[in-house]
N, C-alpha and C. Protein backbone atom coordinates (compact mmCIF):
# COMPACT_ATOMS: atom_id res chain seq x y z
N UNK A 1 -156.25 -17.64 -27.81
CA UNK A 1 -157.55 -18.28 -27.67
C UNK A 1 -157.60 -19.11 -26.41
N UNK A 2 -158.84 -19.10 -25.91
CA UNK A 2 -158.98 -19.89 -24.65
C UNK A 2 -160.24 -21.24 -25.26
N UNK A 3 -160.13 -22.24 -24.83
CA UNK A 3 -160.71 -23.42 -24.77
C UNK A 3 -161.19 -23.55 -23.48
N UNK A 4 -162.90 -23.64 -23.49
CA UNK A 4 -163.81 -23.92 -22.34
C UNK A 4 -164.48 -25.11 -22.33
N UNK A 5 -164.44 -26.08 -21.78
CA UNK A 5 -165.03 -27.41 -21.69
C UNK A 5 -166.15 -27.33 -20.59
N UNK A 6 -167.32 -27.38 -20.52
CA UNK A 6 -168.34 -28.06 -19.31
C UNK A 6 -168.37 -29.15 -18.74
N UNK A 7 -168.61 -29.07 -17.91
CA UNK A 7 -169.25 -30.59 -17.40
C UNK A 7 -169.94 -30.84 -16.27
N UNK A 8 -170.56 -31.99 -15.75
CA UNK A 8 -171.32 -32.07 -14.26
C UNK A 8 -172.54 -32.04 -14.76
N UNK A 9 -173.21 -31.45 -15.49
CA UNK A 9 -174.53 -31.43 -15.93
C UNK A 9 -175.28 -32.72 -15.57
N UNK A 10 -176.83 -32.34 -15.71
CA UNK A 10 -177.59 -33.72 -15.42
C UNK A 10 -178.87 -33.89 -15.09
N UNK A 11 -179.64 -34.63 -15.00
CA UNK A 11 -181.02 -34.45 -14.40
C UNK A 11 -181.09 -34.66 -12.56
N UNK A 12 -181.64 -33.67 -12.13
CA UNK A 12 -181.43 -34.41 -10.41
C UNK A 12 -182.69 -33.96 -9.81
N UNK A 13 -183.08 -34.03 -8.97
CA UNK A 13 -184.67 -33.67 -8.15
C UNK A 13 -183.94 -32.47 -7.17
N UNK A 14 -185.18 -31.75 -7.06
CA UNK A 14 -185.16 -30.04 -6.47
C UNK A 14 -184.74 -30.94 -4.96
N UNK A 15 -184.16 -29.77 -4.33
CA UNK A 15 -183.63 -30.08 -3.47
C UNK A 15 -182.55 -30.79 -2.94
N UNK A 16 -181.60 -31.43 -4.28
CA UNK A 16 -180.10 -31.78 -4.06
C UNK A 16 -179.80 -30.75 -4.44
N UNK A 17 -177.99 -31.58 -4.69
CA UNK A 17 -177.25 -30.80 -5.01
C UNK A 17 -176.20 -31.86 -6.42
N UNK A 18 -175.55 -30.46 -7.48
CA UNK A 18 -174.98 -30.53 -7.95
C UNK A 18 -173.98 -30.18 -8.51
N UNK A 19 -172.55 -30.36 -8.80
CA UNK A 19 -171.24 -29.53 -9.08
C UNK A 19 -170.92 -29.61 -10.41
N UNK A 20 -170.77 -28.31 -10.83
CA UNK A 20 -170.64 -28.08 -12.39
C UNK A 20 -168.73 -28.42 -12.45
N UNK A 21 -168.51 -28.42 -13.75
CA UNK A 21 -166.59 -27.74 -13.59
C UNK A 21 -166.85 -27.34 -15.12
N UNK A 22 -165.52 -26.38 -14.91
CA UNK A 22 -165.55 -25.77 -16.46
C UNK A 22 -163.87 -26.00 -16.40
N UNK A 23 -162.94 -26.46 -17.40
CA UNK A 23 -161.55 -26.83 -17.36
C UNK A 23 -161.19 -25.98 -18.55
N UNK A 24 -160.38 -25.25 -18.70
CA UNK A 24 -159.77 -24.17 -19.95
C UNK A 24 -158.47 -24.73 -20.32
N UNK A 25 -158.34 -24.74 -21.75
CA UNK A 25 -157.01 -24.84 -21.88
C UNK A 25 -156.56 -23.50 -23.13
N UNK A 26 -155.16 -23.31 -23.40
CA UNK A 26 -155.02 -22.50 -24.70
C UNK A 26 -154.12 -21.41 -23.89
N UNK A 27 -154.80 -20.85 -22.65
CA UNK A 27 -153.42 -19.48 -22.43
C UNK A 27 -153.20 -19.97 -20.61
N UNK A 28 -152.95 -18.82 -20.06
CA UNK A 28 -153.07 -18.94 -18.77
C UNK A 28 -153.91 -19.20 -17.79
N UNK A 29 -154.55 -19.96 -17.15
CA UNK A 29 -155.93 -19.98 -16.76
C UNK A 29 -155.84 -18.51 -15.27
N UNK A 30 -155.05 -18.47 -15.09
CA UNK A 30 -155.12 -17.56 -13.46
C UNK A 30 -154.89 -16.67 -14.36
N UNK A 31 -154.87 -16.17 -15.67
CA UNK A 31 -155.05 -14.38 -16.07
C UNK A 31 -156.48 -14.42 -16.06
N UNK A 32 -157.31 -15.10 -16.09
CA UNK A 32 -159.09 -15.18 -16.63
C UNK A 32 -159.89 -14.87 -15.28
N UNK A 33 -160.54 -14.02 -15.11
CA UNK A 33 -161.95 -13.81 -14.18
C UNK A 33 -162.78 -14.70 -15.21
N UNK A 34 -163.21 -15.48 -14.24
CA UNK A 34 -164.25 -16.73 -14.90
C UNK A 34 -165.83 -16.26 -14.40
N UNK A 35 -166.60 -16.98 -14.87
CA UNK A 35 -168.25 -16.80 -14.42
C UNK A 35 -168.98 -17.72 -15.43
N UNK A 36 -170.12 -17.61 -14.88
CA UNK A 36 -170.92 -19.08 -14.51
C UNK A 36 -172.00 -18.29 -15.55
N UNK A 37 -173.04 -18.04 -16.70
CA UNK A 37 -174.27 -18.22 -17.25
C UNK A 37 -175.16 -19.14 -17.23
N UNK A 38 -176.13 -18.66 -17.57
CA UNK A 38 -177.14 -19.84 -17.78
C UNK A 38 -178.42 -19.45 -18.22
N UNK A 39 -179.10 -19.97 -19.16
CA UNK A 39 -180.35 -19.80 -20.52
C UNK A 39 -180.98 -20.74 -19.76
N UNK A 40 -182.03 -20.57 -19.89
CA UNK A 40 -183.56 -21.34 -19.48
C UNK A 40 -184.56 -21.09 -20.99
N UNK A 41 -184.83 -22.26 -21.25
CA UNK A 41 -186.06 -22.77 -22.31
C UNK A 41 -186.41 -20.45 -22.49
N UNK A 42 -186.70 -20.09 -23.67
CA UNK A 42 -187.36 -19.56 -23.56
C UNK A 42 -187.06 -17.86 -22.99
N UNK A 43 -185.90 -17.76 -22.33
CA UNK A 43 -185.38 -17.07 -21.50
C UNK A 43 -184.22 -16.57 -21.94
N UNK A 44 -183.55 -15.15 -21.94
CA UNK A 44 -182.26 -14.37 -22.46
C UNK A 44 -181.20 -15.02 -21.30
N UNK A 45 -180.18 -15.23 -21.94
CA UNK A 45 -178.86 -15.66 -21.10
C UNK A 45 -178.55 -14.71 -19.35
N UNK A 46 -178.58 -15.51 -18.70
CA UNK A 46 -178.68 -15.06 -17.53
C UNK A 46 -177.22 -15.09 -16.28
N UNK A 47 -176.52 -13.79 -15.88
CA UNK A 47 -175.21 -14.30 -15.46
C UNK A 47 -175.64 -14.70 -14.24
N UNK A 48 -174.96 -15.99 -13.48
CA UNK A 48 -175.09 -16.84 -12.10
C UNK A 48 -173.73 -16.30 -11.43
N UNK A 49 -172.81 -16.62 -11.75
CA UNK A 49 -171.89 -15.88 -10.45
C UNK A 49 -170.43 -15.87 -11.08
N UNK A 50 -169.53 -15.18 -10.45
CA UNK A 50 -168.58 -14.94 -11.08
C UNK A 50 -167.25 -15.24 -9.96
N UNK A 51 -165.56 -15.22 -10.61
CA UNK A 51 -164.67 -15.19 -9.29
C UNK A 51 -163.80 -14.21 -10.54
N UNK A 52 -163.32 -13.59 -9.69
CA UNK A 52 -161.75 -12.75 -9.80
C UNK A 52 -160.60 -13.89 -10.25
N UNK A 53 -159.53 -12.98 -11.23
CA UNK A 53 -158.64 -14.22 -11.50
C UNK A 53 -157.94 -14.64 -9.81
N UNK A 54 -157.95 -13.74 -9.28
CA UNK A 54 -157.19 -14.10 -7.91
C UNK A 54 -157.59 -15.58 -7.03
N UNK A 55 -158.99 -15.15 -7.63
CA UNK A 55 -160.00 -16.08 -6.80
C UNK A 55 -160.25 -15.15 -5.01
N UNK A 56 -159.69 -14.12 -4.99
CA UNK A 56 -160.47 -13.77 -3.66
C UNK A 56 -161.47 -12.51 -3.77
N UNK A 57 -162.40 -12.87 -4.78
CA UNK A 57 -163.59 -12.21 -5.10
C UNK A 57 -164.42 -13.16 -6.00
N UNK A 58 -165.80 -12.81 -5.30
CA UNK A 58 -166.75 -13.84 -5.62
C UNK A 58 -167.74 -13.11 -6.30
N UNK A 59 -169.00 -12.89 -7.03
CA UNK A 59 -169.96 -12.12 -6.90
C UNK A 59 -171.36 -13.10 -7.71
N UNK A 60 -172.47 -13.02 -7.07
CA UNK A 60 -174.01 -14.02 -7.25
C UNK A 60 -174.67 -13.07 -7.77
N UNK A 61 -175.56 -14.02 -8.66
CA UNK A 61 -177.24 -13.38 -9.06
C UNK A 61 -177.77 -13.70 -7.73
N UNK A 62 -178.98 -12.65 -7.34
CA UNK A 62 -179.83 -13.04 -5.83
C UNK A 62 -180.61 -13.67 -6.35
N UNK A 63 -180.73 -14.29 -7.47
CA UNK A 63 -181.30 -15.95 -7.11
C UNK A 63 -180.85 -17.03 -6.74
N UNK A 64 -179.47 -16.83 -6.69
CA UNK A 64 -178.71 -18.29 -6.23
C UNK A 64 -177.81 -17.50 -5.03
N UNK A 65 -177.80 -16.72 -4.33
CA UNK A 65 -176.77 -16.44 -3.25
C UNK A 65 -177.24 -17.25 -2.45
N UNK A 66 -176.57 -17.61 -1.42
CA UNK A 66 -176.67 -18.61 -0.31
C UNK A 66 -177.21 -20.27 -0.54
N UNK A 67 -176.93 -20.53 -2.17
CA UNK A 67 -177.59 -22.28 -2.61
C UNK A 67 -176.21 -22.18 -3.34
N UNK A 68 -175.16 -21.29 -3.85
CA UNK A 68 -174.58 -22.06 -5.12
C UNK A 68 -172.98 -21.22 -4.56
N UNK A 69 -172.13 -21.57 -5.07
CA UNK A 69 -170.88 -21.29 -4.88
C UNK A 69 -169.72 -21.52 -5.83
N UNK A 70 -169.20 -20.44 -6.46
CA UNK A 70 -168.35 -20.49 -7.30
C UNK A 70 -166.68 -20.65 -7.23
N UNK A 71 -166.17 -21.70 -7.26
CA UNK A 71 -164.46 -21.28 -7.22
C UNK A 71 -163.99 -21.61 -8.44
N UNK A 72 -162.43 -21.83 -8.05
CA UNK A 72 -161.87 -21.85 -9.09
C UNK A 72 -159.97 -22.99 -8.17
N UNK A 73 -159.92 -23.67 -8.91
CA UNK A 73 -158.39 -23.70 -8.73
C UNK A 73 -157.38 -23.78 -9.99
N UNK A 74 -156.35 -22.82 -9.45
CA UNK A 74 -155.53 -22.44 -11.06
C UNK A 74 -154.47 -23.38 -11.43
N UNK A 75 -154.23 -24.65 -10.55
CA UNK A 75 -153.61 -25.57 -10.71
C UNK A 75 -153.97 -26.67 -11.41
N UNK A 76 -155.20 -26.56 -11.47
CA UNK A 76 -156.29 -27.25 -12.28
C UNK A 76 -156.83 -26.98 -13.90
N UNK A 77 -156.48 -25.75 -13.70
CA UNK A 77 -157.16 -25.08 -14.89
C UNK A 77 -159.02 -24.91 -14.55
N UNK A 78 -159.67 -24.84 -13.99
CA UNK A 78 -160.85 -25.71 -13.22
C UNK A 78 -161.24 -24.31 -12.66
N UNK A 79 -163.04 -24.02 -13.11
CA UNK A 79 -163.51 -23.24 -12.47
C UNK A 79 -164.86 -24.20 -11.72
N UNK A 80 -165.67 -23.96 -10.69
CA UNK A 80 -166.57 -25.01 -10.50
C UNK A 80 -167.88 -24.09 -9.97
N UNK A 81 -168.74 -25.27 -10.09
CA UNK A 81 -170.17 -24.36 -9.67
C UNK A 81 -170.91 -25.47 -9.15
N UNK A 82 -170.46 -25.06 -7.41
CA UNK A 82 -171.66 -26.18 -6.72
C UNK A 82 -172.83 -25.56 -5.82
N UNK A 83 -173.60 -26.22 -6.67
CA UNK A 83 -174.98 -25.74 -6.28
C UNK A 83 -175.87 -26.72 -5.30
N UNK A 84 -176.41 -25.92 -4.12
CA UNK A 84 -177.43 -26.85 -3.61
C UNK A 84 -179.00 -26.69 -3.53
N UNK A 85 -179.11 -27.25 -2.84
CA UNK A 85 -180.83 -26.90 -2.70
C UNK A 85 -181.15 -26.67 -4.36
N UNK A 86 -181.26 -27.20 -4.92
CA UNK A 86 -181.25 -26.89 -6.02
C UNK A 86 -183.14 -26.79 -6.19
N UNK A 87 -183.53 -25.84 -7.36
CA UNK A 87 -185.06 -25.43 -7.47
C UNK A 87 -185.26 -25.77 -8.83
N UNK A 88 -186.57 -26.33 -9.38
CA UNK A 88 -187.28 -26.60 -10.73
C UNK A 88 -186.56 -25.33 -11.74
N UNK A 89 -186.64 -24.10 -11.05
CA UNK A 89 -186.29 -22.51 -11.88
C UNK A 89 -184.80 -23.05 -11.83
N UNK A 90 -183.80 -23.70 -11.12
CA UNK A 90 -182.75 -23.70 -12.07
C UNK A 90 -182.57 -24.15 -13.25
N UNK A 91 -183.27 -24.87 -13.54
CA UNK A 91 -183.24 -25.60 -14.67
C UNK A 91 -182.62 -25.11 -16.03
N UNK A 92 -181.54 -24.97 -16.87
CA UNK A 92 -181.40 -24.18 -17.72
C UNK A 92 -179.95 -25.21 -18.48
N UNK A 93 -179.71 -24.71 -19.39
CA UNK A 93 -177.94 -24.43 -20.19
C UNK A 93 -177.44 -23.97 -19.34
N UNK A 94 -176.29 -24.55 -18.85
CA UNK A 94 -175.19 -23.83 -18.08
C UNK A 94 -173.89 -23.22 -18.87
N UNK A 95 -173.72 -21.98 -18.70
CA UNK A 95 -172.03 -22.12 -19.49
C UNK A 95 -171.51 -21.41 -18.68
N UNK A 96 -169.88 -21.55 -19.06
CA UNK A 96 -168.87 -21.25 -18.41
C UNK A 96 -168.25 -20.13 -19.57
N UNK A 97 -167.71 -18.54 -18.66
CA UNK A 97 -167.02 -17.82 -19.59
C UNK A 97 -165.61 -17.29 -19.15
N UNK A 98 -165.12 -16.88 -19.71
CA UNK A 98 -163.71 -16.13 -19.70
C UNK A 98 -163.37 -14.47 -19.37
N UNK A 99 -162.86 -14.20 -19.31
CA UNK A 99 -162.70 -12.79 -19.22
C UNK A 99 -161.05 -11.88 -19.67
N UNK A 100 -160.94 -11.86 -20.51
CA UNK A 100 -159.92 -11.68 -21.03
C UNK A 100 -158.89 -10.75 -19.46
N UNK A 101 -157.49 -10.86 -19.51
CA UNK A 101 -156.45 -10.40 -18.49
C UNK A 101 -156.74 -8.69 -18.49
N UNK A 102 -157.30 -8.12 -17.26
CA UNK A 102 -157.36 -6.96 -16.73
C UNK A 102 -156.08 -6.60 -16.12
N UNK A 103 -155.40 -6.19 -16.38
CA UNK A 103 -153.62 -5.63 -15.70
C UNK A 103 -154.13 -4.66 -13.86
N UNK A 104 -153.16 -5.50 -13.08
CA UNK A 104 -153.53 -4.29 -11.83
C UNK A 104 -155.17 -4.81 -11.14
N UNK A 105 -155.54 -5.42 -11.71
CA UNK A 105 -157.00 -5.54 -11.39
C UNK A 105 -157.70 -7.04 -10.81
N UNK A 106 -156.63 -7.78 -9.96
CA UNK A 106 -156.88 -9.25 -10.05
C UNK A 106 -157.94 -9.57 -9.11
N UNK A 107 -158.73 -8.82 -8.32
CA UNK A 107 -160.29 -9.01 -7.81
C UNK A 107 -161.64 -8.53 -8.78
N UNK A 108 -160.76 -8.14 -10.11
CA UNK A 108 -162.08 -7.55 -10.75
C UNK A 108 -163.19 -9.11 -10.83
N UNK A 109 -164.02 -8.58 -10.97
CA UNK A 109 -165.12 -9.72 -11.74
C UNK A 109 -166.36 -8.84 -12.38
N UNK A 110 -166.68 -9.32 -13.08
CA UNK A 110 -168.60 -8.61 -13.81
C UNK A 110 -169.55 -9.72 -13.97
N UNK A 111 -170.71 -9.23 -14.46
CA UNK A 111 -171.82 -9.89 -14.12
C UNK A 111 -172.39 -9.54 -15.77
N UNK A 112 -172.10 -9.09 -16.69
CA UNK A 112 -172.58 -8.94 -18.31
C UNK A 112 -172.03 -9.88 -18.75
N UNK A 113 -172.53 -10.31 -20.05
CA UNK A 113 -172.30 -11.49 -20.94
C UNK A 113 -171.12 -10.08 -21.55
N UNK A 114 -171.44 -8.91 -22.22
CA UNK A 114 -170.17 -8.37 -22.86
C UNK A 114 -168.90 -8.27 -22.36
N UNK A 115 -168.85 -8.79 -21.03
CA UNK A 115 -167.75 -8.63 -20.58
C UNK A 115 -166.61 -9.47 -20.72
N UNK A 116 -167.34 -10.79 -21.03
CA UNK A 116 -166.60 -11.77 -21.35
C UNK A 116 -165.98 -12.03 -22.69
N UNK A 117 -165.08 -12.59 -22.66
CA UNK A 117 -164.64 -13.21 -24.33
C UNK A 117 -164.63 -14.53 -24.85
N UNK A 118 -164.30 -15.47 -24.13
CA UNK A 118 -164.37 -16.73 -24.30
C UNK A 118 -165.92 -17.44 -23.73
N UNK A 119 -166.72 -18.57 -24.59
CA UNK A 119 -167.50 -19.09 -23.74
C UNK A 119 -167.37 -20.96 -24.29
N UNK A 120 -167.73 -21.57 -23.40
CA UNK A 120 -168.16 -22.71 -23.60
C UNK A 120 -169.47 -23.17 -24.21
N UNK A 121 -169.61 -24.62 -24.15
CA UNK A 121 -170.48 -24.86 -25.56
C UNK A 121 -171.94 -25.24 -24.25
N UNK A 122 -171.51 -25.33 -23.28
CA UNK A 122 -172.80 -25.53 -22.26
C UNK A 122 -173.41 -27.08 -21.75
N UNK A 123 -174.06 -26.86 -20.47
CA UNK A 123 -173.77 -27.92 -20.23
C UNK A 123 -175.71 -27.86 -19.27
N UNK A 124 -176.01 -28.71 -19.60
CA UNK A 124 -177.39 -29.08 -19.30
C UNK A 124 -177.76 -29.39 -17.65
N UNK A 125 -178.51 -28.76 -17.05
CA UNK A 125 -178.76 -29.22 -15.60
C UNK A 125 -180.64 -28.70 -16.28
N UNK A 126 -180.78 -30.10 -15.38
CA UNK A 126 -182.69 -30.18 -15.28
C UNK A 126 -183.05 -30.08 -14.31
N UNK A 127 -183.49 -29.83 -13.55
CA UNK A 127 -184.32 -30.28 -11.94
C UNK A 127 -186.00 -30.47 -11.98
N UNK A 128 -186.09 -31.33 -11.48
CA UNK A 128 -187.40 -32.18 -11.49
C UNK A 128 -187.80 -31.99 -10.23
N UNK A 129 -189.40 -31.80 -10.30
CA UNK A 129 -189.57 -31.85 -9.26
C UNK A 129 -190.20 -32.88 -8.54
């Protein structure tokens, strides 16, 4: 079992910026391709961006490419999501997921909620405008 914690969440006005972290505990954190979701009021769960367990693969929804940026450090246990320019439409539940160990495959990443196995309990960002 993997343990996903959120955090960073918050209310902030369009046009900052804000840094999520997601911290895992329970197995290895560098076997996990991690990625970023997020639900809006009203709205089906939506994937935001993802990294490879390697961390040298990245991949965005084109609504956030060039405002938001996903890493990870495995010394940390710590995946992060800093976002700028931030817009009213981000507004949503944030969560953080897992991806169970792909063998041979350490740039994989996906962009489906089925792909994942582990998720966190989510973490609130508002933007006001």
């Amino acid at each position: 079992q993997v343990q996903l914690v959120e955090s960073g969440g918050g209310l902030v006005q369009a046009g900052t910026s804000l840094r999520l972290s997601c911290t895992a505990s329970g197995r290895t954190f560098s076997n996990f391709a991690m990625a970023w979701f997020r639900q809006a009021p009203g709205k089906e769960r939506e994937f935001v961006g993802g990294i490879s367990r390697s961390g040298g693969r990245q991949l965005y929804a084109d609504s956030v490419k060039g405002r938001f940026t996903i890493s990870r450090d495995n010394a940390k246990n710590t995946v992060y999501l800093s976002m700028n320019s931030l817009k009213v439409e981000d507004t949503a539940v944030y969560y953080c997921a897992a991806r169970s160990f792909v063998p041979y495959r350490p740039y994989d990443v996906r962009n489906r909620e089925s792909d994942y196995d582990y998720w966190g309990q989510g973490t609130q960002v508002t933007v006001s405008s």
